[in-house]
C-alpha atoms as a PDB file:
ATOM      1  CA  UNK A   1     118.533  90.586 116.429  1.00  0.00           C
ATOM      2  CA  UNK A   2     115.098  92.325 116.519  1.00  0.00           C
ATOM      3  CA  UNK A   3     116.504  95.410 114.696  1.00  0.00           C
ATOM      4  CA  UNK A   4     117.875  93.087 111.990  1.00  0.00           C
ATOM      5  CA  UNK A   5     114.683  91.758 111.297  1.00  0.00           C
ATOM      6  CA  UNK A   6     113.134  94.750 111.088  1.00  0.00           C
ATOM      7  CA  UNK A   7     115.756  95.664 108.559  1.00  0.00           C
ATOM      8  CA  UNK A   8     114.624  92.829 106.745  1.00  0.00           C
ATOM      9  CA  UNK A   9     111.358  93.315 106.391  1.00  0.00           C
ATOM     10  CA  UNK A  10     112.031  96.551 105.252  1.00  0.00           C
ATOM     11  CA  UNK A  11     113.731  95.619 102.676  1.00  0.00           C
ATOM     12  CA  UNK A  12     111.760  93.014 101.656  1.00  0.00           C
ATOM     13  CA  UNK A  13     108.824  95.467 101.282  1.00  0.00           C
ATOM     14  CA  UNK A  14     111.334  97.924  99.330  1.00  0.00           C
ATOM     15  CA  UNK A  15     112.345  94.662  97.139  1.00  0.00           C
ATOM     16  CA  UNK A  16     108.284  94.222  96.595  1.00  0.00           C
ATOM     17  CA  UNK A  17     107.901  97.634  95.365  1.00  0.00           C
ATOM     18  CA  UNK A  18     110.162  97.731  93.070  1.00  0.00           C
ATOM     19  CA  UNK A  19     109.141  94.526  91.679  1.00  0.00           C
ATOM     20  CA  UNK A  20     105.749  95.573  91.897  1.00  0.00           C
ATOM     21  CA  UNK A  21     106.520  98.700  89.497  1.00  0.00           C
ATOM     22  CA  UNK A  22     108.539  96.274  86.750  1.00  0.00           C
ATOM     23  CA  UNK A  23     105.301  93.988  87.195  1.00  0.00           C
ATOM     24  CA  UNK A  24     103.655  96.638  84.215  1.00  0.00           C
ATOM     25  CA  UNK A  25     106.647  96.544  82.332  1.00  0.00           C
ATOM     26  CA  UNK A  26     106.007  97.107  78.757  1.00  0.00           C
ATOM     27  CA  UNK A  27     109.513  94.911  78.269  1.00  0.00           C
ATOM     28  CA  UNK A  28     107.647  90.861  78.567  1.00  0.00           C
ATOM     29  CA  UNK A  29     111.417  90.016  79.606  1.00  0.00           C
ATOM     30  CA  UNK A  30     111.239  92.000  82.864  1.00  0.00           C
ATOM     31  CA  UNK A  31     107.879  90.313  83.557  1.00  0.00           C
ATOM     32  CA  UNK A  32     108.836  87.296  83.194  1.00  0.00           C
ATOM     33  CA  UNK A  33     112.676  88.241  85.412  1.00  0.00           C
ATOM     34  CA  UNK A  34     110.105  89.853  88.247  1.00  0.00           C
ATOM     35  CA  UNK A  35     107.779  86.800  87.771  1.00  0.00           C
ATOM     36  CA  UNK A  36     110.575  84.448  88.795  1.00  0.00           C
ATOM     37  CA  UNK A  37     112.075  86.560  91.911  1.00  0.00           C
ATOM     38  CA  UNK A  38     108.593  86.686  92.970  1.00  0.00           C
ATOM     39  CA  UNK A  39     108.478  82.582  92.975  1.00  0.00           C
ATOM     40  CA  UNK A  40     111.467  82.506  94.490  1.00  0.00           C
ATOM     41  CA  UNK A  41     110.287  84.780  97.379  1.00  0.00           C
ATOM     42  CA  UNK A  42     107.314  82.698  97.822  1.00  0.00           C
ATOM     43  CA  UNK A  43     109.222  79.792  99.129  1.00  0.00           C
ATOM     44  CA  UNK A  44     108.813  81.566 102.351  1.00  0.00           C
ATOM     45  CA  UNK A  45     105.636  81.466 103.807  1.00  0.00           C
ATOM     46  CA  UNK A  46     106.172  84.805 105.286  1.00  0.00           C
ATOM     47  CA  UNK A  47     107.204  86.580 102.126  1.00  0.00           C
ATOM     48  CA  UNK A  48     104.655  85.133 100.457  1.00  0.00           C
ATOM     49  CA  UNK A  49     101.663  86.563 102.830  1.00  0.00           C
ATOM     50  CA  UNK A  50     103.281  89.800 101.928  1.00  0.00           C
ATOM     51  CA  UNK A  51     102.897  89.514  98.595  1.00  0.00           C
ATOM     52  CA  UNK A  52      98.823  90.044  98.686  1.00  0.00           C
ATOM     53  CA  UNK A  53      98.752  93.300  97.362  1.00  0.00           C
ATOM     54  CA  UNK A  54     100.242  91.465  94.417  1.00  0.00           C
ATOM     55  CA  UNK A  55      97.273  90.257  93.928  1.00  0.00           C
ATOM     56  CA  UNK A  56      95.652  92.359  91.295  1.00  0.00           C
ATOM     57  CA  UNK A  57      98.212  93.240  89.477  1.00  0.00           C
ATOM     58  CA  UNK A  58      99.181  89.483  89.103  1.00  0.00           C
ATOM     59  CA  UNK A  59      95.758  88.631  87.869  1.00  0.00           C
ATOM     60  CA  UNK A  60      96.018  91.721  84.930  1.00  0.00           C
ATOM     61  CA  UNK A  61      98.919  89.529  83.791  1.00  0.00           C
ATOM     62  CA  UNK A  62      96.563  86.485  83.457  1.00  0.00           C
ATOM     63  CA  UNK A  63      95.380  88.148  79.853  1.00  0.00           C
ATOM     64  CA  UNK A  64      98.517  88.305  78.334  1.00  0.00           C
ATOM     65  CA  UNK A  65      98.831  85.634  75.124  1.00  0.00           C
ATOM     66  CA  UNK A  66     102.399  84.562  76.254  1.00  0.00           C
ATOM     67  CA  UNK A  67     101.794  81.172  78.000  1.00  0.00           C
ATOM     68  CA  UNK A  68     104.914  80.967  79.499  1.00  0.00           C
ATOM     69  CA  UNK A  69     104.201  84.561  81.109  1.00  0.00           C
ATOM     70  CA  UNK A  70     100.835  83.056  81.957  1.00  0.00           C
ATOM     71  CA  UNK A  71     102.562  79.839  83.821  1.00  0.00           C
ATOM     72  CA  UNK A  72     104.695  81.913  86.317  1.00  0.00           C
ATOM     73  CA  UNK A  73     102.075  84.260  86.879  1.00  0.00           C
ATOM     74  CA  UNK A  74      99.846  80.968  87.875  1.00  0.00           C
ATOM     75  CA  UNK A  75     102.291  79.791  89.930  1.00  0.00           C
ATOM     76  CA  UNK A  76     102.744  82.801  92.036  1.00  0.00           C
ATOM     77  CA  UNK A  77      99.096  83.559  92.286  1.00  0.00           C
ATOM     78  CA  UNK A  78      99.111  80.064  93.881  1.00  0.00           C
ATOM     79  CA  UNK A  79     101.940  80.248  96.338  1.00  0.00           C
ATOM     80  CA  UNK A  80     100.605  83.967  97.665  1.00  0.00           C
ATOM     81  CA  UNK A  81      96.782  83.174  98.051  1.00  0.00           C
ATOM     82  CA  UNK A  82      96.964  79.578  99.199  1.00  0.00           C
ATOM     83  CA  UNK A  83      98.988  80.642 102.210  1.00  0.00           C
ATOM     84  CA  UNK A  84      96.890  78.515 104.670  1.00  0.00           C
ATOM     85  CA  UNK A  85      96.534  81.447 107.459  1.00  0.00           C
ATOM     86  CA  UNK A  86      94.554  83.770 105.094  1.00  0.00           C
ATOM     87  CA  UNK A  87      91.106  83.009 103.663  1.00  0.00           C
ATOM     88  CA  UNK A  88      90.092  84.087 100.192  1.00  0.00           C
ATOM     89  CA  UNK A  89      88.540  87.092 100.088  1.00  0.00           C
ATOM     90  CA  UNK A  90      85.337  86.894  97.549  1.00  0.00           C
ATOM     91  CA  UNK A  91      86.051  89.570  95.948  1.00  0.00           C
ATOM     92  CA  UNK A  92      89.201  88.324  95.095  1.00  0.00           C
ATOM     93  CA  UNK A  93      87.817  84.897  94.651  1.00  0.00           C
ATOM     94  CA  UNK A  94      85.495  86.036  91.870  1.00  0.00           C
ATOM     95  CA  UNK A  95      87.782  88.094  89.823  1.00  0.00           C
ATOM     96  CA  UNK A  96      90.422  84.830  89.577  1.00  0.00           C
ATOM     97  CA  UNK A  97      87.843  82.676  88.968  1.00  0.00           C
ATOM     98  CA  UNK A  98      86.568  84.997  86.221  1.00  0.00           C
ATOM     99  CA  UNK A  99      90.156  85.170  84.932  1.00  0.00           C
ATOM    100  CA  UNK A 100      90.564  81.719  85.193  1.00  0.00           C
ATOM    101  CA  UNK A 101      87.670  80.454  83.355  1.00  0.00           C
ATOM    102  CA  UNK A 102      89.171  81.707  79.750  1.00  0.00           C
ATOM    103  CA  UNK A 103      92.640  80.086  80.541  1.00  0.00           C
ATOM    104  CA  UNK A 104      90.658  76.158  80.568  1.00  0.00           C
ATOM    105  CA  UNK A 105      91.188  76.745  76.840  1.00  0.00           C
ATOM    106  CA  UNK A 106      94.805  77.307  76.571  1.00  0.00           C
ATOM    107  CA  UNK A 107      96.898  75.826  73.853  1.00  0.00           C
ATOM    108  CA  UNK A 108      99.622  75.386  76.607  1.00  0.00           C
ATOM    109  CA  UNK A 109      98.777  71.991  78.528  1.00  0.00           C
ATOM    110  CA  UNK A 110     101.175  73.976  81.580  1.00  0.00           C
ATOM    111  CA  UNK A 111      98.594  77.016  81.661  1.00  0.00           C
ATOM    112  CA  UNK A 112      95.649  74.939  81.182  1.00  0.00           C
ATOM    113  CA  UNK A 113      96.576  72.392  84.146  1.00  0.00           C
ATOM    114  CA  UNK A 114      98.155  75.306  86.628  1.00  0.00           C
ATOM    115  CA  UNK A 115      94.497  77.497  85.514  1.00  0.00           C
ATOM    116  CA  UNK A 116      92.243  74.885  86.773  1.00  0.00           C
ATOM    117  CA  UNK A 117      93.949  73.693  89.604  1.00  0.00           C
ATOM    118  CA  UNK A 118      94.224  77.040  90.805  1.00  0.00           C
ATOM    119  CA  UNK A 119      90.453  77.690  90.282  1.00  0.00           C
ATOM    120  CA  UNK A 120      89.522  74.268  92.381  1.00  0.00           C
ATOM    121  CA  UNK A 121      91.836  75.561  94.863  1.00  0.00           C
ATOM    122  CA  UNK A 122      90.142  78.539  95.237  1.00  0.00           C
ATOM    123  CA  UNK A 123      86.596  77.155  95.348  1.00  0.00           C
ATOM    124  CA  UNK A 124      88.396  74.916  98.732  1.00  0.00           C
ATOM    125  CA  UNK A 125      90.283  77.915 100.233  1.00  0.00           C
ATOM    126  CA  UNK A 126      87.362  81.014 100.196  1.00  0.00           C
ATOM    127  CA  UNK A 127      85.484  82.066 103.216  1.00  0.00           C
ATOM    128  CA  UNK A 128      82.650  79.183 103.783  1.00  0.00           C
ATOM    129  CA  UNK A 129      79.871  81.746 103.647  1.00  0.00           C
ATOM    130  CA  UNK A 130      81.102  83.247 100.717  1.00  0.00           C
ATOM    131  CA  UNK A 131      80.986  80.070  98.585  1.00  0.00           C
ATOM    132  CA  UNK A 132      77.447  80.568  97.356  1.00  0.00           C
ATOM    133  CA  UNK A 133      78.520  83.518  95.349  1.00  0.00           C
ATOM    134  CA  UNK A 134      81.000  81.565  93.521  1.00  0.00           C
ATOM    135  CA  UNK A 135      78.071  78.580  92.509  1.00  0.00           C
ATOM    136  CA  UNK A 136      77.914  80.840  88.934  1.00  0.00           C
ATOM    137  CA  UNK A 137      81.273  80.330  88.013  1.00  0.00           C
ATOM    138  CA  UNK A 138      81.771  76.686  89.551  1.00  0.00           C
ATOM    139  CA  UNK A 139      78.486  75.948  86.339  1.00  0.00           C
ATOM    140  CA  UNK A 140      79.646  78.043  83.718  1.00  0.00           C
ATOM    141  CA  UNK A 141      83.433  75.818  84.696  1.00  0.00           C
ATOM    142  CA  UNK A 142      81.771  72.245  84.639  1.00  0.00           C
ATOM    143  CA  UNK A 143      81.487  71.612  80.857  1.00  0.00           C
ATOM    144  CA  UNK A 144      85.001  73.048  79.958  1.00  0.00           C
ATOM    145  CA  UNK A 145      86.301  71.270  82.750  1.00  0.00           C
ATOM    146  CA  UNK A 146      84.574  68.056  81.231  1.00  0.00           C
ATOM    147  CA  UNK A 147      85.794  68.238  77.875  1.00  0.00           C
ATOM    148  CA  UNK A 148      89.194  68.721  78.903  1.00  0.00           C
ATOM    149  CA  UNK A 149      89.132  65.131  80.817  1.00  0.00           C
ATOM    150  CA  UNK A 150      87.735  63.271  77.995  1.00  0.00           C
ATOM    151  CA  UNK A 151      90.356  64.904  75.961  1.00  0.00           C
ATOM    152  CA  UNK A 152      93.008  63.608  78.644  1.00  0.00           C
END
């Protein structure tokens, strides 16, 4: 049984790669095909904590003007980094929220919700010490963040 799962974890790394690769697809189809294998991967906590090197490459996707595209990439970004057993790393932490911060201002209500949820998740979820660094982005968030509830 322990060679089995070794087996599987191989070949869930091999399946990761080669989504990974088709993740830069020029082809917005076979983003949005890898986007959804990836969400379906995520249902397990354990695939999902292997997705972290993800991580960057699923934030490049967070420019693209498809909102749909946007809304699956949101979605996974939340399932892989708000795995409980893994802090935010700052660096990481700072990039999303700096990716985040445009998407407040979405057309799509989806990517606009899923945006700043995700970005007051990761304010909760990033190293305690670390949080001080993110006190630029948390301001510059506040008055988007308040004209969007007295649109609501």
């Amino acid at each position: 049984q322990f060679v089995n799962c070794l087996e599987t974890e191989k070949l869930v790394d091999t399946i990761l790669q080669l989504l990974s690769t088709h993740l830069q697809s020029d082809c917005k189809e076979m983003r949005r095909l890898v986007l959804r294998g990836l969400l379906t991967l995520c249902k397990n906590p354990l695939k999902a904590k292997r997705m972290h090197n993800l991580t960057e490459s699923l934030m490049e996707l967070l420019k693209d003007a498809d909102g749909e595209l946007v809304g699956l990439t949101l979605s996974v970004l939340s399932k892989v980094l708000l795995e409980k057993d893994i802090p935010i790393a700052i660096t990481i932490a700072l990039h999303l929220a700096e990716a985040l911060l445009p998407l407040f201002d979405k057309d799509t209500t989806q990517v606009r919700l899923l945006s700043i949820h995700l970005f007051g998740d990761v304010i909760v979820y990033v190293e305690k010490e670390e949080k001080k660094h993110l006190k630029t982005y948390v301001h510059q968030s506040l008055l988007p963040l308040f004209y969007h509830l007295h649109d609501e």
